[in-house]
Each structure stands twice: as C-alpha cells, then as structure tokens.
Protein backbone atom coordinates (compact mmCIF):
# COMPACT_ATOMS: atom_id res chain seq x y z
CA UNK A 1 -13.29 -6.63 12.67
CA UNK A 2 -13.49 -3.32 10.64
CA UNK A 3 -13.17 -2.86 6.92
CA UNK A 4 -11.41 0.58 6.66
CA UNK A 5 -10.68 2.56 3.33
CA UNK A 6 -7.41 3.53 2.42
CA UNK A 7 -7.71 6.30 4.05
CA UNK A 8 -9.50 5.78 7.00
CA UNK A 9 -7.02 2.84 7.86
CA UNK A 10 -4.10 5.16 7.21
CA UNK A 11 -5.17 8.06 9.54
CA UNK A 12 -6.21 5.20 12.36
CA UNK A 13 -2.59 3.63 11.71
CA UNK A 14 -0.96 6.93 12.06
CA UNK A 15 -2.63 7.81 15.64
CA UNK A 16 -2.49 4.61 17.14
CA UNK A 17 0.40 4.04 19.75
CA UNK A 18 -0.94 0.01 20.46
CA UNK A 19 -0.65 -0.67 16.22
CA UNK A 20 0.52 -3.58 14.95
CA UNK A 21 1.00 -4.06 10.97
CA UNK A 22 0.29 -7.76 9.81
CA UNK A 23 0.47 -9.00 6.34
CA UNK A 24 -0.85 -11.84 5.15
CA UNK A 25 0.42 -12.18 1.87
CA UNK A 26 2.51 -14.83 0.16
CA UNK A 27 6.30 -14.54 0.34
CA UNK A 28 6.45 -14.01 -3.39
CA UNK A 29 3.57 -10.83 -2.79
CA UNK A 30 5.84 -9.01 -0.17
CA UNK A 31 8.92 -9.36 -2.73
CA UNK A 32 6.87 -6.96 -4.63
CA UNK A 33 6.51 -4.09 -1.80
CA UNK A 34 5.44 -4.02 1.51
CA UNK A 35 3.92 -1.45 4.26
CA UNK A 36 7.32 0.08 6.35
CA UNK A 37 7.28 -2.23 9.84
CA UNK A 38 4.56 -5.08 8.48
CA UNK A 39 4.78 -8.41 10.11
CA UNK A 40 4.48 -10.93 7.31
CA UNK A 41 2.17 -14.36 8.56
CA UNK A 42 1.14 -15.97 5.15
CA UNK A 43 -2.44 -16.92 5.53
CA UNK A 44 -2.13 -19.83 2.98
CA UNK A 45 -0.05 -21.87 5.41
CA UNK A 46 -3.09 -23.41 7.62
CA UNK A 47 -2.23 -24.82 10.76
CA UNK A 48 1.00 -22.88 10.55
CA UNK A 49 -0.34 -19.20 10.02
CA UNK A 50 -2.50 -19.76 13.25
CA UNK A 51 -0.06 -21.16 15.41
CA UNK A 52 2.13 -17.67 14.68
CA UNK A 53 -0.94 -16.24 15.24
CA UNK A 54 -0.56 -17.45 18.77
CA UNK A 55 2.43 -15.95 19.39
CA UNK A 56 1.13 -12.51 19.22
CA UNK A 57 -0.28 -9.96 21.75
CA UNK A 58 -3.80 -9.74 22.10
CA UNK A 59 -4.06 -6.40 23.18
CA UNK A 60 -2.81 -4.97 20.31
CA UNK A 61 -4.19 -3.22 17.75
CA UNK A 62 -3.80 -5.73 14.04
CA UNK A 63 -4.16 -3.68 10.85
CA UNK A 64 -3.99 -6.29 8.24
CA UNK A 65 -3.41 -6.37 4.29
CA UNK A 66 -3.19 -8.73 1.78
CA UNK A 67 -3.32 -8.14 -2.22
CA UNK A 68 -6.69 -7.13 -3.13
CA UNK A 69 -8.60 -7.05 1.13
CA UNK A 70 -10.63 -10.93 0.78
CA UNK A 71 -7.35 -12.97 2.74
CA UNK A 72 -7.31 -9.90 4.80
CA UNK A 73 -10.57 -10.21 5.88
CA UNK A 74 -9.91 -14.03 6.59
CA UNK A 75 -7.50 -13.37 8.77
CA UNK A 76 -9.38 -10.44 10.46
CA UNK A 77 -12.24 -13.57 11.04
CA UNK A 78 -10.17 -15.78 12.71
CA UNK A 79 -8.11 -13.61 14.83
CA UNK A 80 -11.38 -12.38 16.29
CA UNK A 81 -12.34 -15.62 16.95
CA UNK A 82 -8.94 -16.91 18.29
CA UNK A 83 -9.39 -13.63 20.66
CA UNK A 84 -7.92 -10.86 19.42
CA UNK A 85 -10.54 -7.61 19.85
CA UNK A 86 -9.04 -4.84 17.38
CA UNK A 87 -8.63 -6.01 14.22
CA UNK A 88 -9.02 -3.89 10.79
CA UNK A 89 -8.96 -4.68 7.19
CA UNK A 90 -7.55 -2.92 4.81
CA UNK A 91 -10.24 -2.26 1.99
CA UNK A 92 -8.65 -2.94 -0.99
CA UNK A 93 -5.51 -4.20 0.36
CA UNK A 94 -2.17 -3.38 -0.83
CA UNK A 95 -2.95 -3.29 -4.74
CA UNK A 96 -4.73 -0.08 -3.86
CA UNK A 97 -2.39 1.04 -1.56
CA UNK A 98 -1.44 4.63 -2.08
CA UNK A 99 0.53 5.63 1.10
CA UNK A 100 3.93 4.98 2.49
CA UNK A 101 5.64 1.53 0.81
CA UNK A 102 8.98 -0.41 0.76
CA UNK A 103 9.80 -1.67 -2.86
C-alpha cells in the first residue's frame, strides 16, 4: 500500500492503463459526488465488503478513496493481505479532492 497526495495519486491515475477506481464509502457518501468510473464496495459492510473484494482482479492496479483517507487505508490493509499487490490511498480522500468529480 501507498499513501499518495492528491496530486501524486491523480498523475499515477492518469498514466496507468491497469487502474482500477474503488470507493469505499457509504452509499449515502457517494450520493454526495463521486470520482468519474469509481467502483463503490462500502467498507462498513464486513463479511460482505470482502467477499466483493473477491470478485476482483488481482492484477490490477486499486486506487482507493473514502471521505477523509483512514477507511481508505483499511481497505488498502486488507486487500494487500487478501493478495492484491498495487494498492494506493488517497491522502485525504475525497473531502480534499480537487480533480475531476460527478455531483
């Protein structure tokens, strides 16, 4: 897992062909706004978040958000551990977010 800045997660997003948007956020959060083409898994679900988890490629590259970056790290945590090689947080998260967003 990486923590990236805004930016730094931005520019990596933009360059990467093997990218994969996940957000972790409650239903009620993405109402607000999302990132264009996030995947939304709500971490908060348990069991359930991990068995969508399971569903996904591991060869991917995750960028992941939540609200403020902690549930975004979470996830980060246990998708490395489940297997997954290329995850990156989102420092921050999505209250800090300053790049493209759907309302």
């Amino acid at each position: 897992m990486a923590d990236l800045s805004q930016d730094a997660w931005a520019e990596q997003l933009k360059n990467d062909d093997n990218a994969f948007i996940l957000d972790v956020r409650t239903e009620e959060e993405v109402a607000d706004g999302y990132i264009p083409n996030a995947k939304n898994i709500n971490i908060l679900k348990g069991q359930a978040f991990v068995y969508e988890l399971e569903a996904l490629d591991k060869n991917k590259n995750y960028y992941v958000y939540c609200k403020a970056g902690g549930r975004s790290g979470q996830a980060c945590v246990i998708m490395n551990q489940m297997g997954f090689e290329n995850t990156y947080n989102l420092a921050g998260g999505f209250s800090q977010w300053r790049g493209e967003r759907t309302e």
